[in-house]
PDB file of N, CA and C in Angstrom:
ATOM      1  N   UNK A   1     -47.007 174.416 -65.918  1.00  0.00           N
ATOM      2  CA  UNK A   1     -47.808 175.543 -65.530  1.00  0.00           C
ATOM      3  C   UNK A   1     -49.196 175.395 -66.158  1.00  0.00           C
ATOM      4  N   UNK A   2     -50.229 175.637 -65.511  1.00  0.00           N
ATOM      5  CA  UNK A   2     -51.734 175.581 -65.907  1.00  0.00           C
ATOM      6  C   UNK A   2     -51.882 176.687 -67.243  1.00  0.00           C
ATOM      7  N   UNK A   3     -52.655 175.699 -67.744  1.00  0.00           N
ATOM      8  CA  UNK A   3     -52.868 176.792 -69.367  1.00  0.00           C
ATOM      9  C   UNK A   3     -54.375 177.403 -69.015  1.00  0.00           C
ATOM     10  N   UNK A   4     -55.081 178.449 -69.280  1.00  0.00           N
ATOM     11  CA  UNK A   4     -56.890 178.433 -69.869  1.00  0.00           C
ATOM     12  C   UNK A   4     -56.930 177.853 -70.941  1.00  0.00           C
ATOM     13  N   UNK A   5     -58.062 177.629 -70.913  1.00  0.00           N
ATOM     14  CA  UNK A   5     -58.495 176.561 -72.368  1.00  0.00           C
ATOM     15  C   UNK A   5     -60.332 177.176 -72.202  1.00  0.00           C
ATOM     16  N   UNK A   6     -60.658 178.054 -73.202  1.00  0.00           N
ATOM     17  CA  UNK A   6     -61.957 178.487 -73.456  1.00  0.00           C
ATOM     18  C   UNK A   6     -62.617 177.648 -74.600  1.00  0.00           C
ATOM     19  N   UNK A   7     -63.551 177.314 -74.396  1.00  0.00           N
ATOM     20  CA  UNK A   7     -64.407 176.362 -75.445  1.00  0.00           C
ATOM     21  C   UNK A   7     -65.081 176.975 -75.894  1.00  0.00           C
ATOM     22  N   UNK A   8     -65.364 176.979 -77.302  1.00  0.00           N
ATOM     23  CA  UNK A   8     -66.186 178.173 -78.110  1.00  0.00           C
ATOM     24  C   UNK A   8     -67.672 176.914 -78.782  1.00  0.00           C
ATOM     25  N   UNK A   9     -68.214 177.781 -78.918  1.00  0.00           N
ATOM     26  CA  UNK A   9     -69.592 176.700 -79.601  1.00  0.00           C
ATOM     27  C   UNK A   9     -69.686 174.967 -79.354  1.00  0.00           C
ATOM     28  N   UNK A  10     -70.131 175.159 -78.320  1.00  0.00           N
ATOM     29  CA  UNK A  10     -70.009 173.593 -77.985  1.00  0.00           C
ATOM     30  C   UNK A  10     -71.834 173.441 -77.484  1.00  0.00           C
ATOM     31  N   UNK A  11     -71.501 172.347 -77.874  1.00  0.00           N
ATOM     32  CA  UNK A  11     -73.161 171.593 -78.418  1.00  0.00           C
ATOM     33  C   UNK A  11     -74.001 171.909 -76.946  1.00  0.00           C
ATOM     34  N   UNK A  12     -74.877 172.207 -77.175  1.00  0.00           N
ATOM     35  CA  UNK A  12     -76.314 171.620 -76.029  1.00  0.00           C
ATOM     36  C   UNK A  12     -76.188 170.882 -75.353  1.00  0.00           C
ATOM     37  N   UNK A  13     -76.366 169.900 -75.796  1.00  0.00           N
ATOM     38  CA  UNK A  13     -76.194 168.460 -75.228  1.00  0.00           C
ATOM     39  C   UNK A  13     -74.830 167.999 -74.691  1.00  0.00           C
ATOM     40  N   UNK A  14     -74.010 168.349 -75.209  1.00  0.00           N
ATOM     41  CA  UNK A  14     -72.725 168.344 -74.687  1.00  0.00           C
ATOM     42  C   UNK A  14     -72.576 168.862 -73.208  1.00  0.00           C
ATOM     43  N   UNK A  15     -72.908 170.171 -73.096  1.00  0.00           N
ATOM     44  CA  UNK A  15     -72.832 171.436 -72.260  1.00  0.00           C
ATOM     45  C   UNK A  15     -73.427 170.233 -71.018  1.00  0.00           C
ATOM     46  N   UNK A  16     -74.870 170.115 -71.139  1.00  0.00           N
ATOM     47  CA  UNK A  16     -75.868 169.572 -70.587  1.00  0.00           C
ATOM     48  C   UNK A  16     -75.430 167.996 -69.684  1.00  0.00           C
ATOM     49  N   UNK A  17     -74.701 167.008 -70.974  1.00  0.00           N
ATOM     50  CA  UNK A  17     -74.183 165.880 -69.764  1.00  0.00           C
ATOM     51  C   UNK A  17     -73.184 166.293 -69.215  1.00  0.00           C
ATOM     52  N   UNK A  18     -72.425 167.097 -69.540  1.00  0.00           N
ATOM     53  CA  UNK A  18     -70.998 167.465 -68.963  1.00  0.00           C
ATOM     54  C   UNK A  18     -71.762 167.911 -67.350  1.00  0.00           C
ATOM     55  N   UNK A  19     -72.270 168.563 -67.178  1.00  0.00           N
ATOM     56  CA  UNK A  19     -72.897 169.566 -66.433  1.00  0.00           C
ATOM     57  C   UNK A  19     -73.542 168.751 -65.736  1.00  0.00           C
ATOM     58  N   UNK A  20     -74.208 167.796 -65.669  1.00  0.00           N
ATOM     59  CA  UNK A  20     -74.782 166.994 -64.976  1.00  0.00           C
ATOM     60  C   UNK A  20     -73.897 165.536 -64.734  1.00  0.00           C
ATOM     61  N   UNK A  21     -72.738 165.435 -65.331  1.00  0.00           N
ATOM     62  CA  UNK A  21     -71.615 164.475 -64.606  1.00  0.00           C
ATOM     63  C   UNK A  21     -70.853 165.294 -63.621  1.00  0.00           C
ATOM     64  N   UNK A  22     -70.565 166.349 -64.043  1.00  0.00           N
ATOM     65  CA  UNK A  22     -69.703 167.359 -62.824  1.00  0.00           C
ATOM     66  C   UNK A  22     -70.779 167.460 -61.020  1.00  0.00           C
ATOM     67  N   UNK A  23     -72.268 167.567 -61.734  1.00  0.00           N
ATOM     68  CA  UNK A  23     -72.851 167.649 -60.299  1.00  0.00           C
ATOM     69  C   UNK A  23     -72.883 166.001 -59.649  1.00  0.00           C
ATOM     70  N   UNK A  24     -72.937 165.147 -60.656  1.00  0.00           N
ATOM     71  CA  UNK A  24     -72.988 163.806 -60.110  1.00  0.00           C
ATOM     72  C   UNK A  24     -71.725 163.487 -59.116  1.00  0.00           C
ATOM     73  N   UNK A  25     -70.861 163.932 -59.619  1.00  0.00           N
ATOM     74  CA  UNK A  25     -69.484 163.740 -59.526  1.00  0.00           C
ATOM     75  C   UNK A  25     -68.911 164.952 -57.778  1.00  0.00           C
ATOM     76  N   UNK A  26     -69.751 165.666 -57.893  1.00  0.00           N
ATOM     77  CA  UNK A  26     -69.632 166.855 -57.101  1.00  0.00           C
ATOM     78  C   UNK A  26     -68.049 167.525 -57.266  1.00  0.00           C
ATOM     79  N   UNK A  27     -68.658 167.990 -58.449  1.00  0.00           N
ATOM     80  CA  UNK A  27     -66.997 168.719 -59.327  1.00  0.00           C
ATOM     81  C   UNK A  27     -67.557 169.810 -59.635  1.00  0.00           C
ATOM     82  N   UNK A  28     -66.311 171.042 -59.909  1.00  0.00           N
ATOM     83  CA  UNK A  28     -67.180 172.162 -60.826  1.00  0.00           C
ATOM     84  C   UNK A  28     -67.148 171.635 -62.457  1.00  0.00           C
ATOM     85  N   UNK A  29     -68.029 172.450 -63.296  1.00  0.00           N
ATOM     86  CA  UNK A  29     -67.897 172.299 -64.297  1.00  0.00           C
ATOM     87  C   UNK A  29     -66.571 171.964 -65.303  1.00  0.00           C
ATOM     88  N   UNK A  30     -65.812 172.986 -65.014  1.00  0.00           N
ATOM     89  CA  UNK A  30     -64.112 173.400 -65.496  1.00  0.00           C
ATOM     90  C   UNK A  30     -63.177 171.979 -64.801  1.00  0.00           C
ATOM     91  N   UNK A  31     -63.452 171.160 -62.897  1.00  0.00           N
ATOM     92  CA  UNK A  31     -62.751 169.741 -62.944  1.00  0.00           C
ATOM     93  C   UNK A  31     -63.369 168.865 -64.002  1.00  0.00           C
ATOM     94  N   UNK A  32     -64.842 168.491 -63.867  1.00  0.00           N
ATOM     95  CA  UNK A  32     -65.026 167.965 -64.879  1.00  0.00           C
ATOM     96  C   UNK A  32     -65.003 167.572 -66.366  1.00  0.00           C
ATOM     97  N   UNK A  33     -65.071 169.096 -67.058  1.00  0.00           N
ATOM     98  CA  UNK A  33     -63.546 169.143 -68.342  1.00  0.00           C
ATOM     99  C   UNK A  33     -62.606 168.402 -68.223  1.00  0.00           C
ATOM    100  N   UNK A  34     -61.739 168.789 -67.340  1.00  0.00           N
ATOM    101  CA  UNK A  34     -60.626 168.521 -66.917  1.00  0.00           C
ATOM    102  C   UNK A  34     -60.552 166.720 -66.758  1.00  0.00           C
ATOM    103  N   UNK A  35     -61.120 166.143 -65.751  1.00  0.00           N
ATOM    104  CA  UNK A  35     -60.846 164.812 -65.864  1.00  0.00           C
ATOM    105  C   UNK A  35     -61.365 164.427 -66.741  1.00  0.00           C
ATOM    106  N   UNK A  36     -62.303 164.819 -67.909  1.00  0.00           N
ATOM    107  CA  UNK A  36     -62.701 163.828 -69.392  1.00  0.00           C
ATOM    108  C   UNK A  36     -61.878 163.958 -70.159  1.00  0.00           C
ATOM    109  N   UNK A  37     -60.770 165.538 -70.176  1.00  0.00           N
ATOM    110  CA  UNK A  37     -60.478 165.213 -71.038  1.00  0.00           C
ATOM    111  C   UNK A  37     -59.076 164.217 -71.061  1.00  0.00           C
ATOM    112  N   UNK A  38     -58.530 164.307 -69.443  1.00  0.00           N
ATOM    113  CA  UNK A  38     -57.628 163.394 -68.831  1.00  0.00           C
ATOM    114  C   UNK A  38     -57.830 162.263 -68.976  1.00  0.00           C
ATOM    115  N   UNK A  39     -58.916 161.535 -69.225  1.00  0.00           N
ATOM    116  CA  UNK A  39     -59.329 160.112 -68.963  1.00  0.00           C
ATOM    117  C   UNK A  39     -59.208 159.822 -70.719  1.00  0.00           C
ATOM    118  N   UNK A  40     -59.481 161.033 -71.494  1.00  0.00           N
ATOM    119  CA  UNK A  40     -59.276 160.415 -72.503  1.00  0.00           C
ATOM    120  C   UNK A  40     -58.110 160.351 -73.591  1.00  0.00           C
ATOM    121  N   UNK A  41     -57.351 161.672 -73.417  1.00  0.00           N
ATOM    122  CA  UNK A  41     -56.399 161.662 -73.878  1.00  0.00           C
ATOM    123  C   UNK A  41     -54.898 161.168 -73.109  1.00  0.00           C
ATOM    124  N   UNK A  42     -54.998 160.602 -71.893  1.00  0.00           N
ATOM    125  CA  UNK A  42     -54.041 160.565 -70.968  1.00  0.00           C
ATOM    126  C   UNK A  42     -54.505 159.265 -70.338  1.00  0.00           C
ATOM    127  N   UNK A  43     -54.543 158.069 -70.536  1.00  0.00           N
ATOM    128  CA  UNK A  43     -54.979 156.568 -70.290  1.00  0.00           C
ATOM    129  C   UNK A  43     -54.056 156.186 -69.630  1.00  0.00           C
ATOM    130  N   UNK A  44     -54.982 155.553 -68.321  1.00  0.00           N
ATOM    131  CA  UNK A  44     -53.768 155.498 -67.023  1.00  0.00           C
ATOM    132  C   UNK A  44     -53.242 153.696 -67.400  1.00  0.00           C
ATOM    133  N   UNK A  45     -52.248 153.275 -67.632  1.00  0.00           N
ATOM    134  CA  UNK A  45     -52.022 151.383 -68.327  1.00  0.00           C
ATOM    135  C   UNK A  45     -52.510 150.914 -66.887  1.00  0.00           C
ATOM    136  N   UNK A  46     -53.034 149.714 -67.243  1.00  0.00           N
ATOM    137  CA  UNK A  46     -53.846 148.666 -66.105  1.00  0.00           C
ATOM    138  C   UNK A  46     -52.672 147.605 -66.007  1.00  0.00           C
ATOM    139  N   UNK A  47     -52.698 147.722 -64.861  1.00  0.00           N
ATOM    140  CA  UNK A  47     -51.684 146.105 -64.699  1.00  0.00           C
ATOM    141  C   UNK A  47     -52.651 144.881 -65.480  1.00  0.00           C
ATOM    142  N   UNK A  48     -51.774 143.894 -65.813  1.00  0.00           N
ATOM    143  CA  UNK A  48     -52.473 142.695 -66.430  1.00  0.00           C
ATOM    144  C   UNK A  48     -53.340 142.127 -65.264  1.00  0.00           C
ATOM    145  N   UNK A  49     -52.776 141.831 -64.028  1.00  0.00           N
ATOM    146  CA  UNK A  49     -53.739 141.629 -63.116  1.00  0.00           C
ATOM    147  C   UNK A  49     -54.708 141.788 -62.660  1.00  0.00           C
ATOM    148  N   UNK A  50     -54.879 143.476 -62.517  1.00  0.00           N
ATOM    149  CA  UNK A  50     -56.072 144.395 -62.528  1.00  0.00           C
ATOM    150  C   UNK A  50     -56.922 143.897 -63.657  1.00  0.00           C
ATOM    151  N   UNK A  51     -56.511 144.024 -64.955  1.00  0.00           N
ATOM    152  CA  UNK A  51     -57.140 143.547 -66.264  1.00  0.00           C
ATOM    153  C   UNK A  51     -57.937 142.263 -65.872  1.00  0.00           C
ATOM    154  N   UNK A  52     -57.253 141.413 -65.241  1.00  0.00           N
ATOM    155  CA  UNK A  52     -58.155 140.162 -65.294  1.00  0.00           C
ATOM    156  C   UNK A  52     -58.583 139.774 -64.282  1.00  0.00           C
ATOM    157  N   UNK A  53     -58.444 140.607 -63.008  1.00  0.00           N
ATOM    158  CA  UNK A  53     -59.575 140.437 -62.255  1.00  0.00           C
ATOM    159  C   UNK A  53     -61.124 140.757 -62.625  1.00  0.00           C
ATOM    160  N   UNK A  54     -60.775 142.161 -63.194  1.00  0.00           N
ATOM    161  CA  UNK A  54     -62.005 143.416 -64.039  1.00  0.00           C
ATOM    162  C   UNK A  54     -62.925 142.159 -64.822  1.00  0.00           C
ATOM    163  N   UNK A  55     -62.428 141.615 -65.825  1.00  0.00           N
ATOM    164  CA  UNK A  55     -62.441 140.098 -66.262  1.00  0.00           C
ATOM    165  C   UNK A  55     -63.519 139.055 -65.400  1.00  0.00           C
ATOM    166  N   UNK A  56     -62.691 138.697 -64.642  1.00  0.00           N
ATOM    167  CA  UNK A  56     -63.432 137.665 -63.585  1.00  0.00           C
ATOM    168  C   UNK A  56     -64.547 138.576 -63.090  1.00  0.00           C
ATOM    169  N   UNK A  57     -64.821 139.460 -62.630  1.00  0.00           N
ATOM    170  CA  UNK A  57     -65.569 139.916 -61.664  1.00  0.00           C
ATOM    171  C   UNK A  57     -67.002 140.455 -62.895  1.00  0.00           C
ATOM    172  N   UNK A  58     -66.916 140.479 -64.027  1.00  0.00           N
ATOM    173  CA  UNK A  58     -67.665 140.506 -64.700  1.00  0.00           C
ATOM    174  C   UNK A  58     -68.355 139.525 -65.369  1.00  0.00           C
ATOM    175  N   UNK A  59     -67.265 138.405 -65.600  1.00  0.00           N
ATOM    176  CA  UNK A  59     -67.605 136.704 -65.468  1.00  0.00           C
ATOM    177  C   UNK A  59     -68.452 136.425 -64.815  1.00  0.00           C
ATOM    178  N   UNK A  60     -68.191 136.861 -63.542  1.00  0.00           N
ATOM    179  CA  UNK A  60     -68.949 136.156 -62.150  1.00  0.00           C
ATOM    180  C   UNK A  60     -70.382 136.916 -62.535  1.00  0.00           C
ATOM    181  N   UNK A  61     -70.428 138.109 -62.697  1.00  0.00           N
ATOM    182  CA  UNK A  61     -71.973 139.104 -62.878  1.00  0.00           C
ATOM    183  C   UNK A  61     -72.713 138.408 -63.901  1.00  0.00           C
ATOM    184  N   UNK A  62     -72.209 137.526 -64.869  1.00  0.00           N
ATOM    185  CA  UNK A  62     -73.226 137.218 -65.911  1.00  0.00           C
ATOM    186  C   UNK A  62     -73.979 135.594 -65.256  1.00  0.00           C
ATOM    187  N   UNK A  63     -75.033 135.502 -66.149  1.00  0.00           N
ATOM    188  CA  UNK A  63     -75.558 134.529 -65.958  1.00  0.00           C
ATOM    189  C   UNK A  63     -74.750 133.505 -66.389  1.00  0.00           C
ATOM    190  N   UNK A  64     -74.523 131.975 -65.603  1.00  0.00           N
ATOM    191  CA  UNK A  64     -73.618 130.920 -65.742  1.00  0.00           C
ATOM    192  C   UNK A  64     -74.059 130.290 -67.065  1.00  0.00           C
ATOM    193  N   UNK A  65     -76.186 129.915 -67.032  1.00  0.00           N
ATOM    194  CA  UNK A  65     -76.310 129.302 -67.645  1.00  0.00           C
ATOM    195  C   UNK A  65     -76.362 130.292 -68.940  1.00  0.00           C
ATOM    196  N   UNK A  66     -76.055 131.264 -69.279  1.00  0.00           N
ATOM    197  CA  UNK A  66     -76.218 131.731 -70.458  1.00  0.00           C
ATOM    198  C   UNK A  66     -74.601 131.971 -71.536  1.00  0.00           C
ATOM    199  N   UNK A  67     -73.880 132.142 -70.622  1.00  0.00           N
ATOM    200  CA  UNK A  67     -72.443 132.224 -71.321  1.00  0.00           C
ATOM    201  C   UNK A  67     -71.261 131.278 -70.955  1.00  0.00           C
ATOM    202  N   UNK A  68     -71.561 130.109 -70.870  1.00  0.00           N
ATOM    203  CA  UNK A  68     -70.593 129.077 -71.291  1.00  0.00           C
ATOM    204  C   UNK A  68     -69.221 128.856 -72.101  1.00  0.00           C
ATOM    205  N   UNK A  69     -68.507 128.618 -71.978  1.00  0.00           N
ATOM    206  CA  UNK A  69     -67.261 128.617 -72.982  1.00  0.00           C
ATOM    207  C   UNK A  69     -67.622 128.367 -74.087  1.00  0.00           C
ATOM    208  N   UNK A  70     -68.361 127.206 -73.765  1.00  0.00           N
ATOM    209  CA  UNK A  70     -68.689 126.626 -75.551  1.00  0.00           C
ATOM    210  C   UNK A  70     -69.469 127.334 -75.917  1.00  0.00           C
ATOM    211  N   UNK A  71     -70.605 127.750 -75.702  1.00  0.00           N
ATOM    212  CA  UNK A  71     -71.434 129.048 -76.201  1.00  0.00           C
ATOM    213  C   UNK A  71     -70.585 129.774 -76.744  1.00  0.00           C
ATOM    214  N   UNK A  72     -69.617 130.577 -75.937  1.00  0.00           N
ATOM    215  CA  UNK A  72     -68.953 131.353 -76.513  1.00  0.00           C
ATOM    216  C   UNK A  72     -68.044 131.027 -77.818  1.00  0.00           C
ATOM    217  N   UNK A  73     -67.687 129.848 -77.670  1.00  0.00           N
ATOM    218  CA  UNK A  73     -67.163 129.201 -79.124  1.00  0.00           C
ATOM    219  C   UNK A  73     -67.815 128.985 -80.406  1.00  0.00           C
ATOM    220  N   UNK A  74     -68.800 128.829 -79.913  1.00  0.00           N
ATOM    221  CA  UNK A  74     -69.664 128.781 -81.245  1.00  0.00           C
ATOM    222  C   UNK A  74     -70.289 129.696 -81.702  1.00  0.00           C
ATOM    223  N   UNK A  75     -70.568 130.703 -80.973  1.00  0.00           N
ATOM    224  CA  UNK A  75     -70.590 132.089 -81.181  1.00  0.00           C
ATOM    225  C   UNK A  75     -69.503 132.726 -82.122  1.00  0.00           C
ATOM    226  N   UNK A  76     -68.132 132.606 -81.925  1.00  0.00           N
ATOM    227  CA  UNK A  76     -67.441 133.176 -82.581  1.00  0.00           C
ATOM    228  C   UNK A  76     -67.281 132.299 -84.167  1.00  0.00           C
ATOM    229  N   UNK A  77     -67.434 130.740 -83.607  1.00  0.00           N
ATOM    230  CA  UNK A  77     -67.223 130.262 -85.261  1.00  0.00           C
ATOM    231  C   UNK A  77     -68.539 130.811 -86.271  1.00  0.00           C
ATOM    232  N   UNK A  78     -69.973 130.940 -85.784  1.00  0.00           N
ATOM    233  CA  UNK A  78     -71.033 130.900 -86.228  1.00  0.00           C
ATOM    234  C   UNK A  78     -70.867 131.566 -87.534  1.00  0.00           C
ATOM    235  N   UNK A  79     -69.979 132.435 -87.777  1.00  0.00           N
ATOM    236  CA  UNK A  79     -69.994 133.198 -88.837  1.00  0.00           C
ATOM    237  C   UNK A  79     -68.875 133.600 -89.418  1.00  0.00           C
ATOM    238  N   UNK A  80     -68.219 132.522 -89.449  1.00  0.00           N
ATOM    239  CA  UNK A  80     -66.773 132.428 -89.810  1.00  0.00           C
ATOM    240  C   UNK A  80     -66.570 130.790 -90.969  1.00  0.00           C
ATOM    241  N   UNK A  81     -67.499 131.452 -91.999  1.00  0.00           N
ATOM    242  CA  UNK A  81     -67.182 130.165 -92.681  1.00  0.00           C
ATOM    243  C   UNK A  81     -67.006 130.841 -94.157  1.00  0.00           C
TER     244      UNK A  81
END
């Protein structure tokens, strides 16, 4: 059964992006609550597949010549001594 949930003193700025993701979103204020706070306390699991497509398809967005495997390897040793 649906609960109310009243928010007492909540920030400016808070108020303000909330309020302007709900119009982005074309939600009322109160869905938009609602799915942040769903998205954050209630994490939907990703198939591994999904996971590594998300992966690849962000692979593919970067520049080739800038992130290389080995780049990336030496990146991680660089500061591991």
């Amino acid at each position: 059964m649906p609960t109310t949930l009243t928010l007492k003193n909540s920030p400016d700025t808070v108020y303000r992006q909330l309020k302007a993701s709900a119009e982005l979103n074309r939600r009322s204020l109160n869905s938009e609550a609602i799915v942040c706070l769903e998205t954050i306390l209630l994490p939907t699991k990703v198939a591994p597949g999904e996971r590594l497509a998300r992966a690849r398809a962000l692979r593919a967005a970067l520049s080739p010549a800038k992130f290389l495997a080995h780049d990336i390897d030496a990146f991680k040793k660089r500061d591991r001594a």
